[in-house]
N, C-alpha and C. Protein backbone atom coordinates (compact mmCIF):
# COMPACT_ATOMS: atom_id res chain seq x y z
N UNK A 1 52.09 -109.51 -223.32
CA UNK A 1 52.11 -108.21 -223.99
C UNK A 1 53.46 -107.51 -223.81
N UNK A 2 53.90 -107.48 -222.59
CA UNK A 2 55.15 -106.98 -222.20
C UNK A 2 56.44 -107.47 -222.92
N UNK A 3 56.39 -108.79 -223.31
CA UNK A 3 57.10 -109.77 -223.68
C UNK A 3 57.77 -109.08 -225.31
N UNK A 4 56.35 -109.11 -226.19
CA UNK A 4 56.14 -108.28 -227.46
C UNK A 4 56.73 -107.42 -227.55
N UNK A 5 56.81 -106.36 -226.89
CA UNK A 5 57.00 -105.29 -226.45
C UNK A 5 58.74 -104.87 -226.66
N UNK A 6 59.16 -105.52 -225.15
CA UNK A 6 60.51 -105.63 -225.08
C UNK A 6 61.58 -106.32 -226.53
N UNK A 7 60.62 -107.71 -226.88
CA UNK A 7 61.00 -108.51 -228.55
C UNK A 7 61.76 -107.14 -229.76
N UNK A 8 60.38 -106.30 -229.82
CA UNK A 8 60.32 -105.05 -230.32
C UNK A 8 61.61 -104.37 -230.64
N UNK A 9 61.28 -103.78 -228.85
CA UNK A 9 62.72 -102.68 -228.28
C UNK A 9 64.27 -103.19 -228.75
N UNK A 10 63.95 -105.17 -228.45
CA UNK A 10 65.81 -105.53 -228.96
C UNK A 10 65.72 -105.39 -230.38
N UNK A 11 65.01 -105.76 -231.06
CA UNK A 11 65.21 -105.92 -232.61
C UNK A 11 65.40 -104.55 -233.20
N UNK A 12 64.94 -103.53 -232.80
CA UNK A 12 65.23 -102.32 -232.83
C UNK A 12 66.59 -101.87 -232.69
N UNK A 13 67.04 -102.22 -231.70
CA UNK A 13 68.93 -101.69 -231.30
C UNK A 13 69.36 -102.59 -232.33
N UNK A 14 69.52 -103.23 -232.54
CA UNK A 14 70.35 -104.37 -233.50
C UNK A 14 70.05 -103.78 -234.60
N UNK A 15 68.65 -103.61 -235.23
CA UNK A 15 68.68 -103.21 -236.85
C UNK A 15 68.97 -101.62 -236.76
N UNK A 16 68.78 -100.56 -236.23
CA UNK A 16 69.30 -99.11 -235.74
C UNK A 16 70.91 -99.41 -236.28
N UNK A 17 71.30 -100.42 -235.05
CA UNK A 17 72.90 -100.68 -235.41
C UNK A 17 73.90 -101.18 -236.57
N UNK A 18 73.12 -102.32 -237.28
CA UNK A 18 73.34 -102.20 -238.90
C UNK A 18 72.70 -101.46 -239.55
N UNK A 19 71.51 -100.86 -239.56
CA UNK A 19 71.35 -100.11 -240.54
C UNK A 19 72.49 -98.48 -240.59
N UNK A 20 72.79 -97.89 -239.76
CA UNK A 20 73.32 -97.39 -238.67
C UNK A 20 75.08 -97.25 -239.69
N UNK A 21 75.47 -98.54 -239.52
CA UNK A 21 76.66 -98.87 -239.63
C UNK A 21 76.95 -99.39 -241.23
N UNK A 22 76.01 -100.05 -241.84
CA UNK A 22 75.97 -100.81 -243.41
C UNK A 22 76.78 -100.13 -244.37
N UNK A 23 76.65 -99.21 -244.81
CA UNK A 23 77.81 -98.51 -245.52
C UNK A 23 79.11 -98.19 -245.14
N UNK A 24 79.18 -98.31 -244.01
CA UNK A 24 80.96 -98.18 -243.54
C UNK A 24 81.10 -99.63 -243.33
N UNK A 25 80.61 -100.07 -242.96
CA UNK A 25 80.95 -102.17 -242.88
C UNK A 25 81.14 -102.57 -244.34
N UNK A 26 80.60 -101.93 -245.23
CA UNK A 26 80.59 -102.69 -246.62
C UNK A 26 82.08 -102.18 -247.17
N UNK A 27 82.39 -100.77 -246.50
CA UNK A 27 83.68 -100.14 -247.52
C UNK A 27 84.88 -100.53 -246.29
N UNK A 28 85.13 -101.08 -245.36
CA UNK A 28 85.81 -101.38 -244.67
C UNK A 28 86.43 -102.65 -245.23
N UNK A 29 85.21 -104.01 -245.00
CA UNK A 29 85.45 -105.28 -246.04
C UNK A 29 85.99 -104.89 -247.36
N UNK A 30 85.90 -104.41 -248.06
CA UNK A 30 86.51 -104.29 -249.13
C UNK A 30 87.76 -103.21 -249.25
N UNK A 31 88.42 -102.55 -247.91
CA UNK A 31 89.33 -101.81 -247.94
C UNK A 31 90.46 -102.67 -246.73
N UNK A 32 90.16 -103.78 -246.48
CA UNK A 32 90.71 -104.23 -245.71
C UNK A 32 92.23 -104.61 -246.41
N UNK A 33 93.35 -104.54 -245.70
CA UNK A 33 94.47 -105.70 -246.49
C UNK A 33 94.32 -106.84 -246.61
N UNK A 34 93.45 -107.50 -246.06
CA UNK A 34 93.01 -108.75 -246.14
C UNK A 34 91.79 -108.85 -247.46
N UNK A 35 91.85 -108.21 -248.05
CA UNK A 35 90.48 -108.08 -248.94
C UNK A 35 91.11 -108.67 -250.30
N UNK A 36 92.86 -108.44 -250.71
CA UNK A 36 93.08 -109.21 -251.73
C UNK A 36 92.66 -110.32 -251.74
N UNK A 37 92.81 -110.79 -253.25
CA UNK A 37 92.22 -112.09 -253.68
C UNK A 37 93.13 -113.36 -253.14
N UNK A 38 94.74 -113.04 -253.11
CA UNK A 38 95.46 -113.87 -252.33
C UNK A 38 96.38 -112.99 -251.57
N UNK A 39 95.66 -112.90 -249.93
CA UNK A 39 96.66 -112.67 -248.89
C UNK A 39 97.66 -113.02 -248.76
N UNK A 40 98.71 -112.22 -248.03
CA UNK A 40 100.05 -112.80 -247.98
C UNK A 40 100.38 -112.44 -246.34
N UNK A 41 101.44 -113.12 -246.17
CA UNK A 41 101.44 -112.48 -244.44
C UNK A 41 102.05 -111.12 -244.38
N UNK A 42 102.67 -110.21 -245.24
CA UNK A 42 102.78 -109.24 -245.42
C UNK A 42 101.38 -108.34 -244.99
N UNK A 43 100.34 -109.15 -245.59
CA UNK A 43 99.26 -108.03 -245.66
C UNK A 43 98.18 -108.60 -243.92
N UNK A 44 98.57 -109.78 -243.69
CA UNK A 44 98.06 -110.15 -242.10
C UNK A 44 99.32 -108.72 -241.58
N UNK A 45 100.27 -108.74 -241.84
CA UNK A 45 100.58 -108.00 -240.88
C UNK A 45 100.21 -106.55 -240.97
N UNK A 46 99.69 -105.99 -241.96
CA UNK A 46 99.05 -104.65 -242.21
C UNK A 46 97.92 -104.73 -241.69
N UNK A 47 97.16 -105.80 -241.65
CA UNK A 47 95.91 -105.88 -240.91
C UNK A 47 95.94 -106.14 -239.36
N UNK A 48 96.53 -106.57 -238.81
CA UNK A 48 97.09 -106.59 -237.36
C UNK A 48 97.70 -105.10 -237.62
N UNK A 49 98.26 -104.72 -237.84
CA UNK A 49 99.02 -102.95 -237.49
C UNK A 49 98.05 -102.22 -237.86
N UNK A 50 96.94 -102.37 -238.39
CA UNK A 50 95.37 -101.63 -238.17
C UNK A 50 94.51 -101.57 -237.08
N UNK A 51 94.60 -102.72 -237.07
CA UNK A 51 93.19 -103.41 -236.11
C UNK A 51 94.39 -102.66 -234.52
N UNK A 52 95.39 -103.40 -234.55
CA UNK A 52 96.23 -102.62 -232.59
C UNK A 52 96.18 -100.89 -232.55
N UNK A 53 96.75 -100.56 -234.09
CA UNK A 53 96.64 -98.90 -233.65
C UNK A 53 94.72 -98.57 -233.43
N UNK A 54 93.90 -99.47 -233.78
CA UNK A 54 92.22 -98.98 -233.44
C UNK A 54 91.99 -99.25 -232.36
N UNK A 55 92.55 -100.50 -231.81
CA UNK A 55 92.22 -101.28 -230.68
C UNK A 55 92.53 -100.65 -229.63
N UNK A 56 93.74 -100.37 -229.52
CA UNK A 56 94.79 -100.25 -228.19
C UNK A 56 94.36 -98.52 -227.26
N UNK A 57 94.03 -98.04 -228.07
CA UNK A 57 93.85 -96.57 -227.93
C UNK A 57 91.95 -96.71 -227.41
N UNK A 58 91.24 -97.45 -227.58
CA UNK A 58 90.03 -97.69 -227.83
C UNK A 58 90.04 -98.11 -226.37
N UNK A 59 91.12 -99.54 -226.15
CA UNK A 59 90.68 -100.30 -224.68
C UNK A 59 91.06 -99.30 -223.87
N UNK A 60 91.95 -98.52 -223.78
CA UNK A 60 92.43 -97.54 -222.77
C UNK A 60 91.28 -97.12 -222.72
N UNK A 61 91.31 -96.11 -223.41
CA UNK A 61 89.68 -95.11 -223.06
C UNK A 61 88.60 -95.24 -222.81
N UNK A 62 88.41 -96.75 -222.94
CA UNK A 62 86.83 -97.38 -222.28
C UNK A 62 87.29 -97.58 -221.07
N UNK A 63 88.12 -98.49 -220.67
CA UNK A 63 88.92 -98.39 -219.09
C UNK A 63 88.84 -97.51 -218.45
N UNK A 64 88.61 -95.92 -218.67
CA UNK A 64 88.65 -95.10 -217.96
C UNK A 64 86.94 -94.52 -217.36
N UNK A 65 86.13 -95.36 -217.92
CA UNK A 65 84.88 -95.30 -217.22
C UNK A 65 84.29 -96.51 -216.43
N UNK A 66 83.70 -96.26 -215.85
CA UNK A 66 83.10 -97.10 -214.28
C UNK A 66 81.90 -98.11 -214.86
N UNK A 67 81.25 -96.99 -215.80
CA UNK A 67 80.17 -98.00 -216.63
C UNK A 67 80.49 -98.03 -217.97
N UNK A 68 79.04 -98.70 -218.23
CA UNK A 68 78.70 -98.80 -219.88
C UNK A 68 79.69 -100.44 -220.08
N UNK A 69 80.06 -100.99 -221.20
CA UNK A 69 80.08 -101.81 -221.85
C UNK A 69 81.21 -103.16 -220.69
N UNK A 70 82.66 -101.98 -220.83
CA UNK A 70 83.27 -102.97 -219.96
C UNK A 70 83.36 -102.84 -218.59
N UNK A 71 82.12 -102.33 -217.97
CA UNK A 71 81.75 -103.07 -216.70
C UNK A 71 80.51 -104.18 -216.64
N UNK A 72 80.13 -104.74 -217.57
CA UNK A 72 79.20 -105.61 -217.98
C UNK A 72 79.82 -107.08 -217.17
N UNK A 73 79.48 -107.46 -216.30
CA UNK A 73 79.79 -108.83 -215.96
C UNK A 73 79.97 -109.64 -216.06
N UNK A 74 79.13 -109.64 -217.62
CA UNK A 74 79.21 -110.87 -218.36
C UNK A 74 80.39 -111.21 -219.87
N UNK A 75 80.96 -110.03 -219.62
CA UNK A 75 81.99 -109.43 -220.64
C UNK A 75 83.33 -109.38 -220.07
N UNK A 76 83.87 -110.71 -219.59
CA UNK A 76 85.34 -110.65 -219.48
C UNK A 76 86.20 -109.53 -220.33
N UNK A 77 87.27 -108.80 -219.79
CA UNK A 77 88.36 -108.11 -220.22
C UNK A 77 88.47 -109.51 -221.08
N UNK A 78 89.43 -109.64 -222.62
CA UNK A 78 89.85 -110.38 -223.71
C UNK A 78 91.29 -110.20 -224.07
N UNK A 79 91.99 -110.64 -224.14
CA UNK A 79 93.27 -110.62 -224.77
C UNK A 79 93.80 -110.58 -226.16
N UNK A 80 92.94 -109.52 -227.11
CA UNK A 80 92.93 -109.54 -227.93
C UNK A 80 94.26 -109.21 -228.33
N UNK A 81 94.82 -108.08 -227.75
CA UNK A 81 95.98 -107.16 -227.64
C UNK A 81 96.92 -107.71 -227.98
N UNK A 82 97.15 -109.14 -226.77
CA UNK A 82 97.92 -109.64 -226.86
C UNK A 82 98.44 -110.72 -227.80
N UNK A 83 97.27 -111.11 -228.33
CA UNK A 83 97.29 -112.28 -229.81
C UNK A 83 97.81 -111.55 -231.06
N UNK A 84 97.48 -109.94 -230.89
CA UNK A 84 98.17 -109.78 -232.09
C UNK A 84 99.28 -109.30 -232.01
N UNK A 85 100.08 -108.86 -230.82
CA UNK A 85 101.40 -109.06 -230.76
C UNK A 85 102.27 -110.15 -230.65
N UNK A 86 101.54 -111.14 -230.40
CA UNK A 86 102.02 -112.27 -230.80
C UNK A 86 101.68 -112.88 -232.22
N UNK A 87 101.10 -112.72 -232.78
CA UNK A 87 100.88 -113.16 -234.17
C UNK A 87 102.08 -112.56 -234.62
N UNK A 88 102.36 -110.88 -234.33
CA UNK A 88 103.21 -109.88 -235.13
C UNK A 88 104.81 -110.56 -234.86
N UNK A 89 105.10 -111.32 -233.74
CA UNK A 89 105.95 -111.75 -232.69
C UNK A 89 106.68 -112.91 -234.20
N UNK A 90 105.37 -113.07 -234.58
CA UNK A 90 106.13 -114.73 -235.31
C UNK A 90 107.30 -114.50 -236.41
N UNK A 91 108.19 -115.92 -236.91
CA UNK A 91 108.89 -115.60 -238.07
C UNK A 91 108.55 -115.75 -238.83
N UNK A 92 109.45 -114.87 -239.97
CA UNK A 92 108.83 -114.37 -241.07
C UNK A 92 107.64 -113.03 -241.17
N UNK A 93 107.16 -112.76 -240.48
CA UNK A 93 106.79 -111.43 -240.15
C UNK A 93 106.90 -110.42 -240.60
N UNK A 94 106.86 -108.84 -240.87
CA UNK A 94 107.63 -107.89 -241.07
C UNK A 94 107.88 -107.34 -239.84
N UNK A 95 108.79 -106.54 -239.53
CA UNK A 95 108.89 -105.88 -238.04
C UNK A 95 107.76 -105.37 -237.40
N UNK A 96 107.76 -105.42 -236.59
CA UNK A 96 106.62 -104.89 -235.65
C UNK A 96 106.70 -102.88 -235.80
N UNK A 97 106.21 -102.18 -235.98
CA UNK A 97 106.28 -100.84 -236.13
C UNK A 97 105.50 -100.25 -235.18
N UNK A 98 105.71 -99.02 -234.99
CA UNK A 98 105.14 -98.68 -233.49
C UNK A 98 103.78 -97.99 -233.64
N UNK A 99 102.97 -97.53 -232.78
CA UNK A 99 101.73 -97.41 -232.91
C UNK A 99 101.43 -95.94 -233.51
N UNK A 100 100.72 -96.07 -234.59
CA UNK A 100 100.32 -94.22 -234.89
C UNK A 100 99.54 -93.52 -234.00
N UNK A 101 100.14 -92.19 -234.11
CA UNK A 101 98.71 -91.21 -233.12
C UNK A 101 97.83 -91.56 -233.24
N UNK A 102 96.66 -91.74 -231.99
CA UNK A 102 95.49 -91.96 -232.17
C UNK A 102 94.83 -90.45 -232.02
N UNK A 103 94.00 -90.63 -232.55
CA UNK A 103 92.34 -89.08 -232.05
C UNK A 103 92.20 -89.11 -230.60
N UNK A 104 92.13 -88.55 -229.71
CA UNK A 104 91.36 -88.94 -228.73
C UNK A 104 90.14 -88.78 -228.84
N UNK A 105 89.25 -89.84 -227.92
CA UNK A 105 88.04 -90.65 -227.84
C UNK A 105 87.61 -89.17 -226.83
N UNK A 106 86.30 -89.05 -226.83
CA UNK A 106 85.32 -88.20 -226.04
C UNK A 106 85.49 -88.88 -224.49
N UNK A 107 86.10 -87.51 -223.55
CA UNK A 107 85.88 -88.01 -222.38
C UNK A 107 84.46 -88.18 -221.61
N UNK A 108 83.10 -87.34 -222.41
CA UNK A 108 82.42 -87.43 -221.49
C UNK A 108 80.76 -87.95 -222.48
N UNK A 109 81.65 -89.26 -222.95
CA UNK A 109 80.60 -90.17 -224.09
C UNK A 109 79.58 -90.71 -223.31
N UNK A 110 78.57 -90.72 -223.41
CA UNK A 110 77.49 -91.51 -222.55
C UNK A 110 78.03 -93.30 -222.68
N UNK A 111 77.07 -93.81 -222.06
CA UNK A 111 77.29 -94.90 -221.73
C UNK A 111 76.46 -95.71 -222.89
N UNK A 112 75.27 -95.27 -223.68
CA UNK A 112 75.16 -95.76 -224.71
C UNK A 112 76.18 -95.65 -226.22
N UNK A 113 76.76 -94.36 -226.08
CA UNK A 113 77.65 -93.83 -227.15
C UNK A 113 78.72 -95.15 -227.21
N UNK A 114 79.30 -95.88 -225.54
CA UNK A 114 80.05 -96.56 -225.47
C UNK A 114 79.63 -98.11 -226.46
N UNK A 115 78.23 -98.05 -225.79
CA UNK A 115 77.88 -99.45 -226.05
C UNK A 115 77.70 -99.46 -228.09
N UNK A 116 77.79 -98.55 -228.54
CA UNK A 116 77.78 -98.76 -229.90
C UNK A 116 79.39 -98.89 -230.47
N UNK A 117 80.49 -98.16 -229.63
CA UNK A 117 82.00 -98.53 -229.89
C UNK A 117 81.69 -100.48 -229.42
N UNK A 118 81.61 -100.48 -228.56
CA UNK A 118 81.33 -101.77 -228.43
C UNK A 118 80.85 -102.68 -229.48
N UNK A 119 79.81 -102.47 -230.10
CA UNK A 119 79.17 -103.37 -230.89
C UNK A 119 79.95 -103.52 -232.31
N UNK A 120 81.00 -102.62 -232.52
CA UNK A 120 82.37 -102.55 -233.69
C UNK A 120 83.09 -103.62 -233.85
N UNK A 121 83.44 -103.21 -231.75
CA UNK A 121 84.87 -104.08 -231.29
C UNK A 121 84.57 -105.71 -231.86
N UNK A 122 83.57 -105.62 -230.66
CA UNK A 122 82.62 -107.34 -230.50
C UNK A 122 82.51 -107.78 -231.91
N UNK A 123 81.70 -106.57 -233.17
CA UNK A 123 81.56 -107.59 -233.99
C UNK A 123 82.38 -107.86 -234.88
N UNK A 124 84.12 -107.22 -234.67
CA UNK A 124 85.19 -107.43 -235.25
C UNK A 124 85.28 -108.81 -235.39
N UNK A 125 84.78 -109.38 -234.39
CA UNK A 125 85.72 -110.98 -234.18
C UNK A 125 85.23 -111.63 -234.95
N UNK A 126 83.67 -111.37 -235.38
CA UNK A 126 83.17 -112.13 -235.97
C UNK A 126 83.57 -112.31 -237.58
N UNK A 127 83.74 -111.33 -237.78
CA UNK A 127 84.59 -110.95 -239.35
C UNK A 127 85.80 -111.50 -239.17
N UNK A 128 86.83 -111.71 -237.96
CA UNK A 128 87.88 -112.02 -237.92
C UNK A 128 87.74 -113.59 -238.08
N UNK A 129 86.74 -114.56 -237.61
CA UNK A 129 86.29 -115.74 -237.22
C UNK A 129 86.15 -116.25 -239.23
N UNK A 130 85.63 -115.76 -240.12
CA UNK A 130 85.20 -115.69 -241.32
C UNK A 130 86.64 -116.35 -242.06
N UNK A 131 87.50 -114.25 -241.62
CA UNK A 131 88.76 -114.52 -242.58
C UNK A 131 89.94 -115.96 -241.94
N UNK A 132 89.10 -115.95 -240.97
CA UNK A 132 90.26 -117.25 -240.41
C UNK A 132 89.98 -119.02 -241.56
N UNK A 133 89.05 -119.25 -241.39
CA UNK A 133 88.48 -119.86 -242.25
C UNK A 133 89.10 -119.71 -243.41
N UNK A 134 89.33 -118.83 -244.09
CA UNK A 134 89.80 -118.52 -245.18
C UNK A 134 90.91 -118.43 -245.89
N UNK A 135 91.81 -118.00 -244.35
CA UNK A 135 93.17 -117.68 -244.23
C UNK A 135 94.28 -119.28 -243.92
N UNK A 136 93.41 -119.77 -242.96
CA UNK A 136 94.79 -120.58 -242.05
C UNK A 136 94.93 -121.61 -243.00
N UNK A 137 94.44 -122.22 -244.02
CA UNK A 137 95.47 -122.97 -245.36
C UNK A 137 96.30 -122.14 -245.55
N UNK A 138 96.12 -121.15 -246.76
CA UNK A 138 96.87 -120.71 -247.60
C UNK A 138 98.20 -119.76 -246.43
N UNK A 139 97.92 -119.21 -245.49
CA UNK A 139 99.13 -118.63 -244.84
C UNK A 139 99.98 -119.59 -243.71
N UNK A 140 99.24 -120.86 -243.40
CA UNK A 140 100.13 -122.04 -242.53
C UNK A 140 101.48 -121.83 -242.99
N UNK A 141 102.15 -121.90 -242.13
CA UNK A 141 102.42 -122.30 -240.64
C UNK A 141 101.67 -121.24 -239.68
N UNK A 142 101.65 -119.99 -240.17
CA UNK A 142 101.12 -119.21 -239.03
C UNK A 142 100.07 -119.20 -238.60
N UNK A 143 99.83 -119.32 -237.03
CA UNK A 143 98.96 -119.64 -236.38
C UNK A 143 97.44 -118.68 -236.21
N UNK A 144 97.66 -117.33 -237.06
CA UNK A 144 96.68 -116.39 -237.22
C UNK A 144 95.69 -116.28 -235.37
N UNK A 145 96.95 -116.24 -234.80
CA UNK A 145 96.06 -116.14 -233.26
C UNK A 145 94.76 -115.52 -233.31
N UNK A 146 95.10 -114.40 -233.69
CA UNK A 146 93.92 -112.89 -233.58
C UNK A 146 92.92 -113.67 -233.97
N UNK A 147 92.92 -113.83 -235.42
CA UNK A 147 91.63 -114.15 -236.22
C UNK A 147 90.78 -115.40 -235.41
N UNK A 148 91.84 -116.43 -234.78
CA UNK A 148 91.02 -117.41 -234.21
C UNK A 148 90.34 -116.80 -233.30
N UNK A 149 90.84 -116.28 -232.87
CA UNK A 149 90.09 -116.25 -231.70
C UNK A 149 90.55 -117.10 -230.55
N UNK A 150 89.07 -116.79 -229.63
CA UNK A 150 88.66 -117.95 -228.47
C UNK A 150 88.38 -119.35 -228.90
N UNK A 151 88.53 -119.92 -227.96
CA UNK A 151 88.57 -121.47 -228.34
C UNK A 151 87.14 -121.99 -228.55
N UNK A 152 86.43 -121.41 -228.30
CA UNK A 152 85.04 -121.44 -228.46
C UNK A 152 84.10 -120.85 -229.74
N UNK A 153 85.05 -120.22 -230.07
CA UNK A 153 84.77 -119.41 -230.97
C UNK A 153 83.96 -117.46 -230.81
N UNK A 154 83.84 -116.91 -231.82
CA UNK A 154 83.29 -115.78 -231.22
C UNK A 154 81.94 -115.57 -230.77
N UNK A 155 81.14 -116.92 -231.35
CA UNK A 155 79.29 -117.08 -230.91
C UNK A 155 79.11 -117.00 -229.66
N UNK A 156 79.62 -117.27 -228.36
CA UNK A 156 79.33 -117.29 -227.50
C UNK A 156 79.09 -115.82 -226.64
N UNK A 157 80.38 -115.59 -226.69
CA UNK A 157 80.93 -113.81 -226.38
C UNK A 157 80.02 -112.62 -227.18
N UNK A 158 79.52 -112.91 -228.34
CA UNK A 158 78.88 -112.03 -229.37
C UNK A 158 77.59 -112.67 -228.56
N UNK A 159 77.03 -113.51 -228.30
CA UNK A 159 75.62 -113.73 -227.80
C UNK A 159 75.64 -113.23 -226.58
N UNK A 160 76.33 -113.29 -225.85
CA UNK A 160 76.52 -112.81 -224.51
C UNK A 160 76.55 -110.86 -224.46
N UNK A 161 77.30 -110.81 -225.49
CA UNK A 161 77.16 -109.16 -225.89
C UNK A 161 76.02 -108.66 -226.16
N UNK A 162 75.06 -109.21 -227.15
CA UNK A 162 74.21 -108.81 -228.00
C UNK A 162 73.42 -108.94 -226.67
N UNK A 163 72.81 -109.66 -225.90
CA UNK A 163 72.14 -109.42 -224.58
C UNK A 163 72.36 -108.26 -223.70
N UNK A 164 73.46 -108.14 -223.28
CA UNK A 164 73.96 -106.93 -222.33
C UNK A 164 73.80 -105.62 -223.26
N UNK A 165 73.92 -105.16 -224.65
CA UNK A 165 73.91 -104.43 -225.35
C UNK A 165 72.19 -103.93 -225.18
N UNK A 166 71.47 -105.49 -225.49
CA UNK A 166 69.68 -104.94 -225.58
C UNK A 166 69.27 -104.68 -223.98
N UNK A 167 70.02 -104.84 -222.80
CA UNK A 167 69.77 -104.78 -221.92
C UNK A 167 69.14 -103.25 -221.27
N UNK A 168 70.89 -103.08 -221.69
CA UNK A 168 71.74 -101.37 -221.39
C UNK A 168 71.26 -100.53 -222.28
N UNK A 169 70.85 -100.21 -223.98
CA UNK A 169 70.54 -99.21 -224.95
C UNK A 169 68.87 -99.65 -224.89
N UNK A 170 68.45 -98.94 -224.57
CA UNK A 170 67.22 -98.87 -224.54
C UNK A 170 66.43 -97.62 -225.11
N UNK A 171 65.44 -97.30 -226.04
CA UNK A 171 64.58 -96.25 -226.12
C UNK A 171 65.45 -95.43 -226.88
N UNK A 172 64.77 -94.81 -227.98
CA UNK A 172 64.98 -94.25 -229.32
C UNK A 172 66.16 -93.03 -228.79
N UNK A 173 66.24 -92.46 -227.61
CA UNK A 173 67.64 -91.49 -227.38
C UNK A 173 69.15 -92.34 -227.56
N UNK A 174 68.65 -93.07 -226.68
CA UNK A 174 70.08 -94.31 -226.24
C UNK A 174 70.73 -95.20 -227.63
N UNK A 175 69.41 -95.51 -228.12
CA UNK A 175 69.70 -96.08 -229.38
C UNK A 175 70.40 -95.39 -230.35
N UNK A 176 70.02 -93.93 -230.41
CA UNK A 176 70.37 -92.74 -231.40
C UNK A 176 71.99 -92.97 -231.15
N UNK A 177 72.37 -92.49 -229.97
CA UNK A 177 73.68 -92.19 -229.09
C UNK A 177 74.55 -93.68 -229.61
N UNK A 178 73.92 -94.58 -229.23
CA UNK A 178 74.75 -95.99 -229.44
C UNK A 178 75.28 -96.06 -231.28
N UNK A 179 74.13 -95.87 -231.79
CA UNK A 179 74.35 -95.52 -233.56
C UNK A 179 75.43 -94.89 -233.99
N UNK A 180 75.67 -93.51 -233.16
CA UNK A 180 76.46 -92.04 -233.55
C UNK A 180 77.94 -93.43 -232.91
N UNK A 181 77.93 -93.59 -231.88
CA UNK A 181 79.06 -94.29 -231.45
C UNK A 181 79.77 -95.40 -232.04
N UNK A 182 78.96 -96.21 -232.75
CA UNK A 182 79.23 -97.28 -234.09
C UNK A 182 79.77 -96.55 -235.21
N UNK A 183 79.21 -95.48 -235.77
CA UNK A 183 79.86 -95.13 -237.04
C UNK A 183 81.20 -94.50 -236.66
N UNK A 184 81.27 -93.87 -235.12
CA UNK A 184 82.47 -93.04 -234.89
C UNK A 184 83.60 -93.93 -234.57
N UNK A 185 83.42 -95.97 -234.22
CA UNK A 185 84.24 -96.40 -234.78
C UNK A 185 85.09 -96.76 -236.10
N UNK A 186 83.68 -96.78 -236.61
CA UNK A 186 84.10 -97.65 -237.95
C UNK A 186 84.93 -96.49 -238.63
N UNK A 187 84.64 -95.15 -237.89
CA UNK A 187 85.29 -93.88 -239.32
C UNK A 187 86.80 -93.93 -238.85
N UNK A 188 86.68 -94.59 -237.21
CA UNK A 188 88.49 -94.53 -237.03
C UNK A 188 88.97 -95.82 -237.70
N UNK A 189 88.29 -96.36 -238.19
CA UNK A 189 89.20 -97.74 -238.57
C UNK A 189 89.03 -97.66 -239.88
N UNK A 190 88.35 -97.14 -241.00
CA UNK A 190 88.31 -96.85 -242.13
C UNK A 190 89.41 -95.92 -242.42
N UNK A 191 89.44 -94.89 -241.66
CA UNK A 191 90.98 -93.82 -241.67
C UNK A 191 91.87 -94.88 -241.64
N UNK A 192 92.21 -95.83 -240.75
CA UNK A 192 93.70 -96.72 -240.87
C UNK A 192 93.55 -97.63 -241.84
N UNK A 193 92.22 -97.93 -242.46
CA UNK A 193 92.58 -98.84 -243.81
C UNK A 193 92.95 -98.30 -244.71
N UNK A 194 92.50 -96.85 -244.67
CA UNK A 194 93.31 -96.14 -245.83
C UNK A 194 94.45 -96.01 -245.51
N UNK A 195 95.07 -95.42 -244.97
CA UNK A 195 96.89 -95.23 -244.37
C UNK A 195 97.67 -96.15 -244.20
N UNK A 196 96.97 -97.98 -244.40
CA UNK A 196 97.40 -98.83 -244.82
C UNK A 196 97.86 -99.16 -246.39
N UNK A 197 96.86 -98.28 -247.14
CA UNK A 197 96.75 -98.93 -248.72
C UNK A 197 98.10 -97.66 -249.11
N UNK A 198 98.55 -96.68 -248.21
CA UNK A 198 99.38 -95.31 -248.65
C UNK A 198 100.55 -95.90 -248.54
């Protein structure tokens, strides 16, 4: 009975969280620089100078709490950071440009609020895992670090997430909080897809 129960409670955070998120995921994919019909590395590099000014400002400010997402054990720190300064690193490139102001992030976000920025980050890769597929013919030689990813790919890390996520958000408050925290990524990264297309 208990079993049922709990089944319930996860399927709940997960559909809360796309349902939650579905309209800013749908206008993001299609506002991406990567969304032309034929990418160019011009536009990988508009999409890397999106994704670091969302990212970089994001890992700081989760760093600065004790809990919630990245004190999860099972959630290695990632080097995402660093793949796309090295992607940006390669030739042929456009210059690397420096990072725009970010918003600052809420210093005193609950720990579910976190775990829904989380479920953005995490399920970036998986979208990134897609366009890689898609990408590494037509833009070879470049090695599209970011998008690959881990060598494993992103299933493992995203399964490992999606556990610690149903672990930690629990019960229709937490869930609420984790929701509000998903869309309040996606609205900062929808702002830089637009200021990309300007």
């Amino acid at each position: 009975m208990n079993r049922s129960n709990d089944s319930a409670r996860d399927t709940d955070v997960l559909a809360a969280l796309r349902t939650a998120t579905a309209s800013r995921h749908e206008r993001l994919d299609s506002g991406l620089p990567l969304s032309a019909p034929l990418p160019s590395l011009d536009d990988y590099a508009a999409h890397l100078h999106m994704v670091r000014d969302w990212l970089a400002p994001l890992e700081r400010w989760l760093a600065g709490f004790a809990d919630g997402p990245q004190a999860e054990p099972t959630l290695p720190p990632t080097g995402r950071l660093a793949l796309i300064q090295a992607d940006l690193a390669e030739p042929r490139m456009p210059e690397v440009r420096p990072l725009r102001p970010a918003p600052a992030w809420p210093a005193d976000a609950s720990a579910a609020w976190r775990w829904g920025v989380a479920y953005v980050i995490e399920g970036s890769q998986l979208g990134g895992a897609v366009l890689y597929g898609k990408l590494a013919g037509p833009l070879a030689p470049h090695p599209l670090r970011y998008l690959r990813g881990d060598e494993d790919g992103p299933g493992p890390r995203w399964r490992a997430f999606m556990g610690a996520l149903r672990a930690n958000v629990t019960g229709p408050v937490e869930i609420a909080e984790a929701c509000a925290g998903a869309c309040a990524a996606f609205d900062a990264i929808l702002e830089l897809a637009q200021l990309e297309k300007n």
